[in-house]
C-alpha atoms as a PDB file:
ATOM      1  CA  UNK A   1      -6.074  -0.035  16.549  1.00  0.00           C
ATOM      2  CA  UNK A   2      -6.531  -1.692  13.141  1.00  0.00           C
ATOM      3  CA  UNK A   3      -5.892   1.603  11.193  1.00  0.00           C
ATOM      4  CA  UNK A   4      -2.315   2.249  13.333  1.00  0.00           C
ATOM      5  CA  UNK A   5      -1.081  -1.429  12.235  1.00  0.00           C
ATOM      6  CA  UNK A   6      -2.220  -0.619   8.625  1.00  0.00           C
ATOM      7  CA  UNK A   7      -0.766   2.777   8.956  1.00  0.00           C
ATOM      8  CA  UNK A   8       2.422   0.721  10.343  1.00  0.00           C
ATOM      9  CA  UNK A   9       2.752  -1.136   7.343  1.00  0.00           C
ATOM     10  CA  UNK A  10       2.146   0.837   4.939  1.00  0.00           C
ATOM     11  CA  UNK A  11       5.396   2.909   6.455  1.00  0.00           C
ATOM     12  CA  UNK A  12       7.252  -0.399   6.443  1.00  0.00           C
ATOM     13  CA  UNK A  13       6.746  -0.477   2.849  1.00  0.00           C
ATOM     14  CA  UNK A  14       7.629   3.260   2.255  1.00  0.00           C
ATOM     15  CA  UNK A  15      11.154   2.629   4.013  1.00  0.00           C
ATOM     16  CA  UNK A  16      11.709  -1.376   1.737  1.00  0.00           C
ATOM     17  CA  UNK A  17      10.420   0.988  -1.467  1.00  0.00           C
ATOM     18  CA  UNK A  18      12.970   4.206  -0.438  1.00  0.00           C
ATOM     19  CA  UNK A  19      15.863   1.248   0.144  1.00  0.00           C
ATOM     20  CA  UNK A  20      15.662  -0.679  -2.985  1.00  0.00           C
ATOM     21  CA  UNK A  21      15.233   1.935  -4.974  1.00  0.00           C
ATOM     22  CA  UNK A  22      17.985   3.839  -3.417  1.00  0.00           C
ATOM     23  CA  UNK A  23      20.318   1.248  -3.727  1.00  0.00           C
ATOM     24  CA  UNK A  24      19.813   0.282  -6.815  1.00  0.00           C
ATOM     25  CA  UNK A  25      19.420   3.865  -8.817  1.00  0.00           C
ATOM     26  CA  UNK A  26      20.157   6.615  -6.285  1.00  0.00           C
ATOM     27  CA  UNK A  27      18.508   8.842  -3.804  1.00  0.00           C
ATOM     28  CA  UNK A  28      16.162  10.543  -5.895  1.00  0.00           C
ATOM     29  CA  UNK A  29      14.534   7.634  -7.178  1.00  0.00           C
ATOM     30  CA  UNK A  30      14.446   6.693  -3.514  1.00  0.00           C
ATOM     31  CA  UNK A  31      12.563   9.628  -2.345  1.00  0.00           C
ATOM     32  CA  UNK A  32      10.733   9.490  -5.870  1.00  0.00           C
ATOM     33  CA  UNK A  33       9.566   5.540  -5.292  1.00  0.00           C
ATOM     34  CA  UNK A  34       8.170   6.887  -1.757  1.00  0.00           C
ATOM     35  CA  UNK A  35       6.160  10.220  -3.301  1.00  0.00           C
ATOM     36  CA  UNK A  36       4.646   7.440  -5.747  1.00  0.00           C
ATOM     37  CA  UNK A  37       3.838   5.437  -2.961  1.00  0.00           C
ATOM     38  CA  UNK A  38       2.507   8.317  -0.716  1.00  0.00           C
ATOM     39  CA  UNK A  39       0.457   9.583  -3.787  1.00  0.00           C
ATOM     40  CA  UNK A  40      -1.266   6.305  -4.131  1.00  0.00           C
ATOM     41  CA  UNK A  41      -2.073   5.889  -0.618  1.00  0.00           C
ATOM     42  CA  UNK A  42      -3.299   9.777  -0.615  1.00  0.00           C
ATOM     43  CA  UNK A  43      -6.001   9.163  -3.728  1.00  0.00           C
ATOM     44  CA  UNK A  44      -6.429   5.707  -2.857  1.00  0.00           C
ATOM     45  CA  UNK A  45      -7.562   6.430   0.994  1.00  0.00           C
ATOM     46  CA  UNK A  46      -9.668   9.322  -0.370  1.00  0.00           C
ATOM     47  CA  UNK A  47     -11.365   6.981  -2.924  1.00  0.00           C
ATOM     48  CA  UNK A  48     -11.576   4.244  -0.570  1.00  0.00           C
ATOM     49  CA  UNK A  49     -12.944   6.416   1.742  1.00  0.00           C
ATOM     50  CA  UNK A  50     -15.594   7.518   0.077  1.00  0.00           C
ATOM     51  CA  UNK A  51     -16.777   3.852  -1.028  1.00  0.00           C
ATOM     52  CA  UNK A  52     -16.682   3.462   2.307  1.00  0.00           C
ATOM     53  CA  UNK A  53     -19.748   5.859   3.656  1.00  0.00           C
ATOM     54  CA  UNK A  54     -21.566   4.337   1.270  1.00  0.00           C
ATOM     55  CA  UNK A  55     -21.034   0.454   1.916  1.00  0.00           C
ATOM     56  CA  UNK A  56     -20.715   0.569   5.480  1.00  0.00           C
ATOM     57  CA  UNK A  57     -23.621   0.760   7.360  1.00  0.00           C
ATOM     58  CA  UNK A  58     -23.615   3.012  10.604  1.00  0.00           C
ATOM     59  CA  UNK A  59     -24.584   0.602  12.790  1.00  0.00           C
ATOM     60  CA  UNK A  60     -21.744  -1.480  12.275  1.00  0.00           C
ATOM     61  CA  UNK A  61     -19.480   0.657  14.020  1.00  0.00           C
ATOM     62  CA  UNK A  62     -17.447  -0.582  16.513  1.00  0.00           C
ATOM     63  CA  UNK A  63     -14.553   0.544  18.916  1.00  0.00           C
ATOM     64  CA  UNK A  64     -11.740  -1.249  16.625  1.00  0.00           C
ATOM     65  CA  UNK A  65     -13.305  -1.347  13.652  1.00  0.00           C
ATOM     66  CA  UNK A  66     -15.318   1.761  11.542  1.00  0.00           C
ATOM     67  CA  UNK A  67     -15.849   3.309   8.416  1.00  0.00           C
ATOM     68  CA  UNK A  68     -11.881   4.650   8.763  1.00  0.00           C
ATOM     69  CA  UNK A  69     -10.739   1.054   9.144  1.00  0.00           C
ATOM     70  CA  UNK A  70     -12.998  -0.394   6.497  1.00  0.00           C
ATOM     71  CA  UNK A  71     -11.782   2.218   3.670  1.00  0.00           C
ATOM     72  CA  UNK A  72      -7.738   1.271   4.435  1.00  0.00           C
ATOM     73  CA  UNK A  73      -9.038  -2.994   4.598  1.00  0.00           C
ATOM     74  CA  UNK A  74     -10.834  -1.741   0.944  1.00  0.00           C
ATOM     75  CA  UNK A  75      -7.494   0.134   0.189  1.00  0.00           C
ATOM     76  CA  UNK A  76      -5.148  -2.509   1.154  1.00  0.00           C
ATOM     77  CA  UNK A  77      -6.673  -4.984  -2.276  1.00  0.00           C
ATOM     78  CA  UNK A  78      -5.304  -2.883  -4.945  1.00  0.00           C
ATOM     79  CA  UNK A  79      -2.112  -1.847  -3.204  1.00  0.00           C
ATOM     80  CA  UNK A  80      -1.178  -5.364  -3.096  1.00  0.00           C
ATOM     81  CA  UNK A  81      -1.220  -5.683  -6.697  1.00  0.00           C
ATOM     82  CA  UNK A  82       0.066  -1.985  -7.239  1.00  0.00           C
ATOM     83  CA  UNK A  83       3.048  -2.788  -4.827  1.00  0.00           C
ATOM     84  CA  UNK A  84       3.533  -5.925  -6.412  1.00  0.00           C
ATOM     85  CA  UNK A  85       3.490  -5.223 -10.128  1.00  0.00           C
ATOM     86  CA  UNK A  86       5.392  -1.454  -9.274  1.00  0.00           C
ATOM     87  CA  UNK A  87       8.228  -2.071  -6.974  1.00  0.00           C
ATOM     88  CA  UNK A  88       8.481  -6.153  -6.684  1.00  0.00           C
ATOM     89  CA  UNK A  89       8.209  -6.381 -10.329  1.00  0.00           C
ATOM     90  CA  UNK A  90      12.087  -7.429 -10.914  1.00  0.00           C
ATOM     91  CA  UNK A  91      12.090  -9.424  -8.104  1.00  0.00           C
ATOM     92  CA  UNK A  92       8.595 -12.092  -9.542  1.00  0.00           C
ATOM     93  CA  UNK A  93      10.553 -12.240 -12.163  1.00  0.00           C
ATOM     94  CA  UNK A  94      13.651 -13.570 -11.169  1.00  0.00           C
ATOM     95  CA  UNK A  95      11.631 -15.734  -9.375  1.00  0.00           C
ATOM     96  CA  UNK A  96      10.074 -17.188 -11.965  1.00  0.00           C
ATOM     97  CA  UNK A  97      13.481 -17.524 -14.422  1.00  0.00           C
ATOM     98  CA  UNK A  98      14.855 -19.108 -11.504  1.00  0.00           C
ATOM     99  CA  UNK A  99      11.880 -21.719 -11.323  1.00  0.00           C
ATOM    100  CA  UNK A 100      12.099 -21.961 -14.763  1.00  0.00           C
ATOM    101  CA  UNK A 101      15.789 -22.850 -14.836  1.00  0.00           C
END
């Protein structure tokens, strides 16, 4: 159940990334911003994933929560700060020379 809502957001994100982008440079950058985005999450669940096996220990596994979920909670971290810096980069810093002003 964990993994769908993950799963969920991470295809909210794909459709905010293929928007802004699309609106603001086109539709290939749209559909490019979403392959980046799909790429990470490809690598990044088979890296996490890995990690995972060897963290987690097999007893710990429960109906709504295994290895699976643990690798996209370990993958979640540095998408935050990937998403952030990558596609909300314009947006932090308007923030902060509107703060500023």
């Amino acid at each position: 159940m964990i993994e769908l809502l993950i799963l969920f957001l991470h295809i909210v994100v794909a459709i905010y990334v293929f928007t802004k982008n699309w609106q603001e440079f086109g539709k290939k950058e749209g559909f490019l911003a979403v392959a980046v985005l799909a790429l990470v999450f490809i690598v990044g669940w088979s890296i996490s994933g890995a990690i995972s096996r060897v963290i987690y220990p097999e007893s710990c596994n429960f109906m709504f929560f295994n290895e699976d979920t643990f690798a996209l909670c370990l993958l979640l971290i540095p998408e935050i700060f990937f998403f952030r810096f990558y596609f909300l980069k314009n947006t932090v810093e308007a923030e902060i020379v509107d703060k500023k002003s």
